[in-house]
Protein backbone atom coordinates (compact mmCIF):
# COMPACT_ATOMS: atom_id res chain seq x y z
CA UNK A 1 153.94 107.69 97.28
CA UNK A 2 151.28 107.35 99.67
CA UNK A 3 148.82 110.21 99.34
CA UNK A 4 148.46 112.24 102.96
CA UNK A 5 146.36 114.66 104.88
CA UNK A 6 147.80 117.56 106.31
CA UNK A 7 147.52 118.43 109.84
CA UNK A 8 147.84 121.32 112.21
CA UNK A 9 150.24 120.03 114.83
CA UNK A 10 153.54 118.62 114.20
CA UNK A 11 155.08 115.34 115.92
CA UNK A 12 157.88 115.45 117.35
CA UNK A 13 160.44 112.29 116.81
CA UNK A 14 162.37 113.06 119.92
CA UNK A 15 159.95 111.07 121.71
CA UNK A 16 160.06 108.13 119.65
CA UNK A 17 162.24 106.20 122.19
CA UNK A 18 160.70 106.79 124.99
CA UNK A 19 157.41 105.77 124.00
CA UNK A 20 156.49 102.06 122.86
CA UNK A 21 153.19 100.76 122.37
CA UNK A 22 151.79 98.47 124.40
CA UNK A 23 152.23 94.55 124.04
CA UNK A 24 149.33 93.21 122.30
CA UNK A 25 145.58 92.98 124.16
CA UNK A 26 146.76 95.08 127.06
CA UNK A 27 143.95 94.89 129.45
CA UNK A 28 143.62 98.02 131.92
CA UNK A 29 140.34 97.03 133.60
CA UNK A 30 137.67 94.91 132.81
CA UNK A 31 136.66 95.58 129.19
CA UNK A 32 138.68 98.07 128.93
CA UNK A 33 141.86 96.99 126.43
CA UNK A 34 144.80 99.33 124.81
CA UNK A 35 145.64 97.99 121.56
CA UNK A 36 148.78 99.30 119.61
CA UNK A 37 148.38 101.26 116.62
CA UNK A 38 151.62 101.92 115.07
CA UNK A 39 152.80 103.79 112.19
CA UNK A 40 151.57 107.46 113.39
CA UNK A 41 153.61 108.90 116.14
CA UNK A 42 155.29 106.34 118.81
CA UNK A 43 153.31 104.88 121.28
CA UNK A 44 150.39 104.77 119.58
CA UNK A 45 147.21 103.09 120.49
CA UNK A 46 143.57 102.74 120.26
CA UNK A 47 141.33 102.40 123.08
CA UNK A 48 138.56 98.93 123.02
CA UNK A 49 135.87 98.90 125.59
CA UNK A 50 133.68 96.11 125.70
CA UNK A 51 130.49 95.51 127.43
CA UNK A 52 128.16 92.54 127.93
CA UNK A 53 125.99 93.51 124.51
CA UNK A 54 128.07 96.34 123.15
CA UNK A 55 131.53 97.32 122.35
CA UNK A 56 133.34 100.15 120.88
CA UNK A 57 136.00 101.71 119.48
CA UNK A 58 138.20 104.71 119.76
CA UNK A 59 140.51 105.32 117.05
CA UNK A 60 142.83 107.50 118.84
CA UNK A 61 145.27 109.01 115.57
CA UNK A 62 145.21 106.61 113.36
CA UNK A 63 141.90 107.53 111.87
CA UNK A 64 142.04 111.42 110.98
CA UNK A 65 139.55 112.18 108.87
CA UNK A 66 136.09 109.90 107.70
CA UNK A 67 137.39 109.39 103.99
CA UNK A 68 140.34 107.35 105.54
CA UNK A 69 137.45 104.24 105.60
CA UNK A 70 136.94 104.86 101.96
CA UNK A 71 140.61 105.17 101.07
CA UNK A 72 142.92 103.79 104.56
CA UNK A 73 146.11 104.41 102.76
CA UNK A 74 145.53 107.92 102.65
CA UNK A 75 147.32 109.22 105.35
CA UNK A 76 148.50 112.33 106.92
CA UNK A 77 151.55 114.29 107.15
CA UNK A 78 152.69 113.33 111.11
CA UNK A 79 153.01 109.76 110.31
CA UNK A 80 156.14 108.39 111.10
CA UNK A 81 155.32 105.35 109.34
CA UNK A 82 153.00 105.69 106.54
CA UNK A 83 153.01 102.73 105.02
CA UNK A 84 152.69 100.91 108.69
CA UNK A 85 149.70 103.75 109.93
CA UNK A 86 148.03 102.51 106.54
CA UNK A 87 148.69 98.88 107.45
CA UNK A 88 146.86 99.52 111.34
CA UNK A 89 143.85 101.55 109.47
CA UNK A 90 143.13 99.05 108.00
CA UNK A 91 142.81 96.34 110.23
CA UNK A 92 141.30 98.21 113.06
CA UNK A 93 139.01 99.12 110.62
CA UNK A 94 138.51 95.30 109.73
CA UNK A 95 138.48 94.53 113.24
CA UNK A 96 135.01 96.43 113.37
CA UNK A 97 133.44 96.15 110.27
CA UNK A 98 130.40 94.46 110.45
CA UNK A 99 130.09 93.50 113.67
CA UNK A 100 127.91 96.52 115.71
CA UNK A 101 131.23 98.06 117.59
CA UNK A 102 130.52 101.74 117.84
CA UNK A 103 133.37 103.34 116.16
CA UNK A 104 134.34 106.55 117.38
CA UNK A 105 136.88 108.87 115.49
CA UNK A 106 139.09 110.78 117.74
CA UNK A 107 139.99 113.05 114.96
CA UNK A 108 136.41 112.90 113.10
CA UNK A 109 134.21 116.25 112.99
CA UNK A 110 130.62 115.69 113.39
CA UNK A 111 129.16 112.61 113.34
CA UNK A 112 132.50 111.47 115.04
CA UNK A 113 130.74 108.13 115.35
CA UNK A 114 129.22 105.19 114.14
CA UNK A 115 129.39 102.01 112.68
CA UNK A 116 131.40 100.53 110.08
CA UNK A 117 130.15 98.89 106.97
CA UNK A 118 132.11 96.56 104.39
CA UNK A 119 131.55 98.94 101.75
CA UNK A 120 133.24 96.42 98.74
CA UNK A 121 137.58 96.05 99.22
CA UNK A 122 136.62 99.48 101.40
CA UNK A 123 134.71 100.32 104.23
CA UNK A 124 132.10 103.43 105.23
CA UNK A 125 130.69 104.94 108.47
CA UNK A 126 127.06 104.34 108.83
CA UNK A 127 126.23 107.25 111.90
């Protein structure tokens, strides 16, 4: 069993089929991309903005809480998916590590940003 963190605010799966994530690198504007992070709640996604020089991240709910870089298959109690959400953790958290891509948990209390670190097989959130 995947271990989870609880949280306030229930999902609701009635929505699941009216909401689908976006197709892969779905540009809105000019470095401004949706990406899809499944495995929470349906329709999912995390926002990348990218600038000449700097980029960052916004986690959006697949990133609840900071000890999620430590541990990403801890998850939380609204995921529809867990072992998916765990999947997506992970690689948006790979997708960052490393590199100087502000990462900025939607969920996170303060620092709610920073960067990521390879931290060994985990990762850690250098603010």
């Amino acid at each position: 069993m995947v271990p989870r963190i609880r949280t306030a605010s229930p999902h609701s799966a009635a929505l699941g089929a009216a909401h689908r994530p976006p197709a892969p690198a779905t540009y809105v504007a000019a470095g401004l991309r949706l990406l899809p992070a499944p495995g929470h709640t349906p329709g999912q996604v995390a926002v990348r903005i990218d600038s000449p020089g700097s980029s960052a991240l916004i986690t959006g709910d697949p990133l609840h809480h900071p000890v999620q870089l430590a541990r990403p298959g801890i998850g939380c109690t609204a995921d529809t998916d867990p072992a998916m959400a765990a999947r997506t953790r992970a690689a948006l958290l790979a997708s960052v590590a490393d590199t100087g891509t502000l990462l900025l948990g939607s969920q996170f209390a303060h620092p709610t940003g920073g960067h990521v670190r390879r931290d060994g097989t985990a990762f850690r959130l250098d603010a």
